[in-house]
Protein backbone atom coordinates (compact mmCIF):
# COMPACT_ATOMS: atom_id res chain seq x y z
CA UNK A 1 156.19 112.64 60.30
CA UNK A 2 157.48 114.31 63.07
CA UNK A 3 160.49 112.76 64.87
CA UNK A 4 158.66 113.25 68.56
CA UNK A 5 155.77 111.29 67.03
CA UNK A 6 157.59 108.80 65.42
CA UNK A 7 159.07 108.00 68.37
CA UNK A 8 155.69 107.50 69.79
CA UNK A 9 154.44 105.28 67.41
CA UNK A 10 157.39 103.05 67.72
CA UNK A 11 156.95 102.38 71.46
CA UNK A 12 153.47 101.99 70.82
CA UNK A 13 154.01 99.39 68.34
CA UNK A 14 156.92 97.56 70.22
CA UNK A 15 154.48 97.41 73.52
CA UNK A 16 152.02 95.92 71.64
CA UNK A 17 153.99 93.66 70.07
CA UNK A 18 155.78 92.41 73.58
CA UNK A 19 152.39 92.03 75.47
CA UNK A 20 150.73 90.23 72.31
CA UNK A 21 153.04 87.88 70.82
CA UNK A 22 154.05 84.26 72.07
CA UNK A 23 157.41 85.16 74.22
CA UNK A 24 160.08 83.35 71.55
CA UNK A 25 158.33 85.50 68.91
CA UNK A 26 158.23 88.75 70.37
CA UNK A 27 162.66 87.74 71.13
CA UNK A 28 163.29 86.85 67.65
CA UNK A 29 161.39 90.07 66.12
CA UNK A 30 162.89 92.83 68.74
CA UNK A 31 166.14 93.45 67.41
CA UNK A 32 164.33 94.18 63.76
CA UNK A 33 161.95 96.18 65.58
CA UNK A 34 164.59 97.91 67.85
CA UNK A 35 166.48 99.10 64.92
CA UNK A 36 163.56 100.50 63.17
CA UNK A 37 162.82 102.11 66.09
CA UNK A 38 165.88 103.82 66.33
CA UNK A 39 166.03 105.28 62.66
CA UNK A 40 162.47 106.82 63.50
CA UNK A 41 163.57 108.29 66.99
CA UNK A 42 166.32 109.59 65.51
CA UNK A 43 166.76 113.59 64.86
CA UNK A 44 168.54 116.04 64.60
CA UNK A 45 168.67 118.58 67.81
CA UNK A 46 168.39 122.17 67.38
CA UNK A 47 171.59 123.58 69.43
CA UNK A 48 171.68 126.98 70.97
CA UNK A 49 174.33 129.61 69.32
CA UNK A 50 177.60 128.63 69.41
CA UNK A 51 176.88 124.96 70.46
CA UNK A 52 177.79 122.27 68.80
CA UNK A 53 177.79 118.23 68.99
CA UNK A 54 179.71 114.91 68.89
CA UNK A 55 177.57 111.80 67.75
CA UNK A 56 178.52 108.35 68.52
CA UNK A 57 181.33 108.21 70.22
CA UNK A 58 182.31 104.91 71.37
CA UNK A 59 183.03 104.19 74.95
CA UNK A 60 183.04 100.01 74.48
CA UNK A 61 183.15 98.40 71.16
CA UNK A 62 179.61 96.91 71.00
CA UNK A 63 177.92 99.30 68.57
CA UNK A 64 175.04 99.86 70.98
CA UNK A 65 177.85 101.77 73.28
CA UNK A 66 177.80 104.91 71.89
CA UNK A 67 177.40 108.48 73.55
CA UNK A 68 176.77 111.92 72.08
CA UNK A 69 178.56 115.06 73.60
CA UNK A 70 176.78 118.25 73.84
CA UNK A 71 179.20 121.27 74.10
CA UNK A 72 178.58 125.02 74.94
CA UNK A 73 181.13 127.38 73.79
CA UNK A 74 184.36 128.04 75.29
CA UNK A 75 183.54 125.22 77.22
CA UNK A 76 186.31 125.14 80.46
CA UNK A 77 186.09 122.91 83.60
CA UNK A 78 182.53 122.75 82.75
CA UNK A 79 179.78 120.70 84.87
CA UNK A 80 178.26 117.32 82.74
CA UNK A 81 175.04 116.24 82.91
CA UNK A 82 175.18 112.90 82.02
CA UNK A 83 171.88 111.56 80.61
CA UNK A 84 170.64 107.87 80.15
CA UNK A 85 167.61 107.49 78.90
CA UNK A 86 164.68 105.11 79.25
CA UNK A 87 162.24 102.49 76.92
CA UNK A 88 161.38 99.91 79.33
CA UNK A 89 165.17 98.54 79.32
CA UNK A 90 164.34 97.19 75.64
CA UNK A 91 164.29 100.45 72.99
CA UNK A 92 164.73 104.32 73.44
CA UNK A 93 167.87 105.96 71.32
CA UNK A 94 170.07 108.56 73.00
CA UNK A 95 169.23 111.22 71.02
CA UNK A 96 165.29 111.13 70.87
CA UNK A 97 163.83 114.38 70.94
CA UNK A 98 162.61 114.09 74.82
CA UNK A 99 165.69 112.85 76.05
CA UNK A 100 167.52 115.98 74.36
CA UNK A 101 166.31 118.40 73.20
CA UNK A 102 164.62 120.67 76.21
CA UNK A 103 167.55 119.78 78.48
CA UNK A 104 170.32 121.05 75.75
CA UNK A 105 168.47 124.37 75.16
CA UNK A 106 168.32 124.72 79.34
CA UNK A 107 171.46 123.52 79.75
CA UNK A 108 174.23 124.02 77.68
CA UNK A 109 173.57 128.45 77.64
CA UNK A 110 174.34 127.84 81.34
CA UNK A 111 177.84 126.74 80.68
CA UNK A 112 177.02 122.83 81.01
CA UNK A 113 177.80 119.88 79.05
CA UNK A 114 175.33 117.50 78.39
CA UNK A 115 175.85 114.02 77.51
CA UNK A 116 173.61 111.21 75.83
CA UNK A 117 174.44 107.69 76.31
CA UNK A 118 172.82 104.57 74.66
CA UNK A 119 173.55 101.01 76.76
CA UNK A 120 172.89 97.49 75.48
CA UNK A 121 169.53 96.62 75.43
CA UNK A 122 167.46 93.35 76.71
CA UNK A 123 167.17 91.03 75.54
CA UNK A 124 171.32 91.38 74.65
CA UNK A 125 171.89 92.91 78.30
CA UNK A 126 170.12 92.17 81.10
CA UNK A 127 169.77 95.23 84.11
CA UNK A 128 172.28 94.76 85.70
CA UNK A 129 174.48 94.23 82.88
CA UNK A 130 173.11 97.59 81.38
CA UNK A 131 173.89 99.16 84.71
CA UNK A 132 177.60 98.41 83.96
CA UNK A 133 176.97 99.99 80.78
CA UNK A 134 176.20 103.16 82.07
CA UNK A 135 179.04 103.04 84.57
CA UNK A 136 181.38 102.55 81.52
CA UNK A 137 180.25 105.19 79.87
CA UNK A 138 180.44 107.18 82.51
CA UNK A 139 184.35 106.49 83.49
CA UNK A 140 184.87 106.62 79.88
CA UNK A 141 183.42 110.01 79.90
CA UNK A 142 185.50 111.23 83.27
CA UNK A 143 189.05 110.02 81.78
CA UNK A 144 188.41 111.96 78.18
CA UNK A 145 186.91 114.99 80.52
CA UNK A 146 189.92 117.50 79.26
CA UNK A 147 189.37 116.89 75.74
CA UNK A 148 185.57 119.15 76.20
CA UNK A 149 186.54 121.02 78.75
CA UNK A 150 184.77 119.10 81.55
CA UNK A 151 185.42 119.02 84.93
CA UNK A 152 185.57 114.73 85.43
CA UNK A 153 184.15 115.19 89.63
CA UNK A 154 181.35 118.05 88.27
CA UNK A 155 179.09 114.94 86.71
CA UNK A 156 175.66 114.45 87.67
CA UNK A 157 173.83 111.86 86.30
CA UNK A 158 170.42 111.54 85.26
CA UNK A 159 167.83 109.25 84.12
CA UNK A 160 164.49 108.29 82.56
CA UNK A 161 162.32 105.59 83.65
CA UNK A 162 164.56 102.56 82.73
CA UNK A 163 167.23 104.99 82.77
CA UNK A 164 166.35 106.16 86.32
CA UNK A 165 166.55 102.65 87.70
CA UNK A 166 169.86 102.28 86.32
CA UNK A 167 170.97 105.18 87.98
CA UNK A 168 169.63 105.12 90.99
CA UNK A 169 171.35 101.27 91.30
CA UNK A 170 174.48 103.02 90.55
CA UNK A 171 173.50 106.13 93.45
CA UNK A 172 172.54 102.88 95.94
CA UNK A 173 175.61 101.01 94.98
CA UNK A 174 178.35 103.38 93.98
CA UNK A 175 180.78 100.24 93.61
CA UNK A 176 178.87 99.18 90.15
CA UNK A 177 180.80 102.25 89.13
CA UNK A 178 183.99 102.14 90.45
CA UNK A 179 184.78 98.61 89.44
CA UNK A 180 184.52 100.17 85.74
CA UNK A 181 186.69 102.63 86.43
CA UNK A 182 184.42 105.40 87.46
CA UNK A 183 185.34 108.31 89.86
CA UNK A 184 182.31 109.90 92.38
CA UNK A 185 179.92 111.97 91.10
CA UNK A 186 177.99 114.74 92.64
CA UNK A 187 174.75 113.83 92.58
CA UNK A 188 171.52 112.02 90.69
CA UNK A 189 168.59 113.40 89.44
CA UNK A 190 166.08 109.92 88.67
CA UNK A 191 162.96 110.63 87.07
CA UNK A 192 159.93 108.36 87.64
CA UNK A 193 160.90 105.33 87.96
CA UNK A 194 158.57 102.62 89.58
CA UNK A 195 161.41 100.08 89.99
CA UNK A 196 163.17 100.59 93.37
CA UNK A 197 162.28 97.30 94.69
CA UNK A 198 162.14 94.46 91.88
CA UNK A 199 160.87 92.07 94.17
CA UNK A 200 157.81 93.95 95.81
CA UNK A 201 156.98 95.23 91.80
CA UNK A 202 157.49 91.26 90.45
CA UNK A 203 155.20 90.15 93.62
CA UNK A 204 152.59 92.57 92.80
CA UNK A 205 150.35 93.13 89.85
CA UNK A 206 152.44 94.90 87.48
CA UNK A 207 153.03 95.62 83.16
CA UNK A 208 154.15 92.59 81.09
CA UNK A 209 157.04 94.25 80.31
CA UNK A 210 158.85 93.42 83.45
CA UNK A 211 158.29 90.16 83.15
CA UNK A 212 160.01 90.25 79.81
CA UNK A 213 162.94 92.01 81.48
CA UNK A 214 163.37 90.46 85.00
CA UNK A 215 161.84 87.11 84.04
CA UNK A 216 161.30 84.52 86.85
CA UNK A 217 164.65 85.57 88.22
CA UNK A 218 164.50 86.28 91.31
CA UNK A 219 168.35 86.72 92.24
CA UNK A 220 168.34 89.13 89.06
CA UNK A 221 165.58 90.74 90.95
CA UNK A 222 166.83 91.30 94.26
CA UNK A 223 170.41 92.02 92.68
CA UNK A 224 168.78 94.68 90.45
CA UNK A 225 166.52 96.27 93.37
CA UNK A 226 168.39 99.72 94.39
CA UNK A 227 166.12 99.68 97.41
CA UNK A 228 167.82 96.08 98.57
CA UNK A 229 171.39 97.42 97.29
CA UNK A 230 170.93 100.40 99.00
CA UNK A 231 173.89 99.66 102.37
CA UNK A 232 175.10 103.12 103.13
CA UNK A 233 174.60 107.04 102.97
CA UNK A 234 174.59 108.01 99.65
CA UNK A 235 175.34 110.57 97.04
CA UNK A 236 172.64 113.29 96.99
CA UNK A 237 169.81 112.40 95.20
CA UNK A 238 166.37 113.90 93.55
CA UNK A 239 163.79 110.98 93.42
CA UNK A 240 161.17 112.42 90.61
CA UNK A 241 157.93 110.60 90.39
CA UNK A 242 154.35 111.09 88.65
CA UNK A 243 151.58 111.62 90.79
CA UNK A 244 149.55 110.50 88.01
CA UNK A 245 151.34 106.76 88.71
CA UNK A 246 150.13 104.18 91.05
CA UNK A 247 153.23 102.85 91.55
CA UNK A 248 155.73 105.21 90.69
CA UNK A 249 155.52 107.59 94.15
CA UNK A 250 155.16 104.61 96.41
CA UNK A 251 158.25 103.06 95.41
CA UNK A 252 159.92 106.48 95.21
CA UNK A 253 159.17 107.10 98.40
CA UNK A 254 160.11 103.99 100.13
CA UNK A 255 163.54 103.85 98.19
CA UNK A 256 163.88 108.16 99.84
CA UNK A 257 163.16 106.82 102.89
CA UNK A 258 165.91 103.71 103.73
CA UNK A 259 168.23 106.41 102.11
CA UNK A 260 167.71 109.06 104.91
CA UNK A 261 167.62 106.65 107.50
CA UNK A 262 171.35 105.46 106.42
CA UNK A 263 172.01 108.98 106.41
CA UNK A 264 172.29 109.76 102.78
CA UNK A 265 170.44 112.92 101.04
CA UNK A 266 167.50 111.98 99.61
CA UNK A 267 164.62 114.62 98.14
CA UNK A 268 161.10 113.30 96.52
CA UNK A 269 159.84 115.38 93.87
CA UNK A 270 155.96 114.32 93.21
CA UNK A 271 154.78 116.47 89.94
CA UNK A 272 151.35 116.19 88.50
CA UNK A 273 152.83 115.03 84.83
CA UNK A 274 152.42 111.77 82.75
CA UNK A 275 155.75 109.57 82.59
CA UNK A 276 156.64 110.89 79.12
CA UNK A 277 155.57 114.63 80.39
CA UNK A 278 159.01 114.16 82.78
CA UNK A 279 161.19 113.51 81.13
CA UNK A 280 160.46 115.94 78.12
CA UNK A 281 159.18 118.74 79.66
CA UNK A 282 162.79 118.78 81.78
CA UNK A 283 164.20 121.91 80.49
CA UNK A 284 161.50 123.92 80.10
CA UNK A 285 160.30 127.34 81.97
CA UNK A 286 158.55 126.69 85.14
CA UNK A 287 158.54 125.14 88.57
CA UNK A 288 159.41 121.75 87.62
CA UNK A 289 162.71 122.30 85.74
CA UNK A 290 163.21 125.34 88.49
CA UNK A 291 163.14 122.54 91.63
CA UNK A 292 165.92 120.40 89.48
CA UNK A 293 168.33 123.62 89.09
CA UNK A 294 167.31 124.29 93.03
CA UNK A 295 168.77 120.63 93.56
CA UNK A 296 171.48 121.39 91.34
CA UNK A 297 172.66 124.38 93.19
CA UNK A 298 172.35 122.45 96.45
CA UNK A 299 175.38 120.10 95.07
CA UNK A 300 177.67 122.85 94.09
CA UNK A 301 176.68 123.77 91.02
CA UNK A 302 175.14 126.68 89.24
């Protein structure tokens, strides 16, 4: 089987697992299911000439914080982009083929680094506890920057669905980061994610899933809303969402909008793609992957 369909078939069967199964069941069988999941996702990415990789390295002791390191040749005071990827805040592996693959083979011939993290997932970290995860890795990343030839203030980060919330509550609340020990970044590129405002999403008709995540909680949800932690002008930012969503532009669009008003930098990008269709397709020829390098250059970078 291929890897990109295993992968499917694993959040297909966790989904239905989650939104079928009595609540204590579906928590006792996750962390089998999780790791089976992981072992199908898994694969081996095809690098471009001359690039080469570092699996696993740990940035926190807990063996779910773990990042893989992507490196071009000759690699000196390179840009990172620093990638965290999604699975509804309960699965998804760093180095699944659409988290990767299409982004190295873009990428890294460019001159970039391009970094993979994996986070603690619920139900063994909630949100906001992932969120300070990701700004771990991230510091950890910055202070080992020399050792790949990175530049540590060239980072920008970027994220997938649950990954996209959880960097976009780092862009909305920058201190997340630097109370781990992370230095600013240049910007944040999240795609599609329908989770800006916790509260209006819990309030509204919405997947089972979140309820398995954000619970009846509703201090987790307004502490995990980047719409509600949003105080100040923020980093640059390019807010992906699927026009294919409901709820995914809406949300976008109202999260864009308090961030221009505070006077931060804040661009929607509404493509006609599914949610998986974003995040793998990211790296490939066309307009879509030619509006995030557009962005990109608009930062600093190349």
């Amino acid at each position: 089987m291929q890897a990109s369909t295993a992968a499917k078939c694993v959040a297909a069967l966790l989904m239905g697992v989650l939104t079928a199964l009595p609540r204590h069941v579906a928590a006792q069988s996750l962390r089998e299911r999780l790791a089976q999941g992981r072992a199908a996702a898994s694969h081996a990415t095809a690098l471009p000439e001359g690039a080469r990789v570092e699996r696993d390295i740990a940035y926190r002791p807990d063996p779910a914080q773990r990042m893989d390191v992507y490196l071009p040749p000759h690699a000196e005071h390179a840009p990172v982009i620093f990638m965290v990827h999604g699975g509804g805040w309960m699965f998804g592996d760093k180095d699944s083929s659409g988290v990767v693959d299409n982004k190295a083979a873009h990428w890294l011939p460019a001159g970039y680094i391009v970094m993979s993290i994996d986070y603690r997932l619920s139900p063994s970290a909630n949100p906001l506890e992932q969120a300070d995860d990701v700004a771990r890795a991230l510091a950890f990343a910055q202070s080992k920057a020399s050792r790949w030839g990175a530049d540590p203030a060239r980072f920008v980060l970027i994220g997938h669905s649950a990954g996209a919330h959880l960097v976009s509550l780092l862009s909305a609340d920058p201190g997340i980061a630097t109370h781990q020990g992370a230095r600013p970044w240049l910007g944040t590129v999240s795609l599609d994610s329908a989770a800006y405002d916790v509260v209006e999403l819990m309030q509204s008709h919405h997947l089972r899933l979140y309820d398995r995540v954000f619970h009846a909680d509703r201090d987790l949800w307004r502490a995990a809303s980047p719409t509600l932690r949003l105080k100040r002008a923020s980093i640059p930012m390019l807010l992906v969402c699927s026009s294919r969503r409901s709820d995914s532009c809406p949300q976008t669009d109202a999260f864009a909008a308090k961030a221009i008003a505070l006077g931060g930098r804040a661009t929607v990008l509404p493509v006609d793609k599914t949610h998986r269709e974003i995040n793998q397709q990211l790296g490939t020829p066309g307009g879509y992957t030619d509006a995030v390098d557009s962005f990109l250059r608009t930062i600093g970078l190349k």
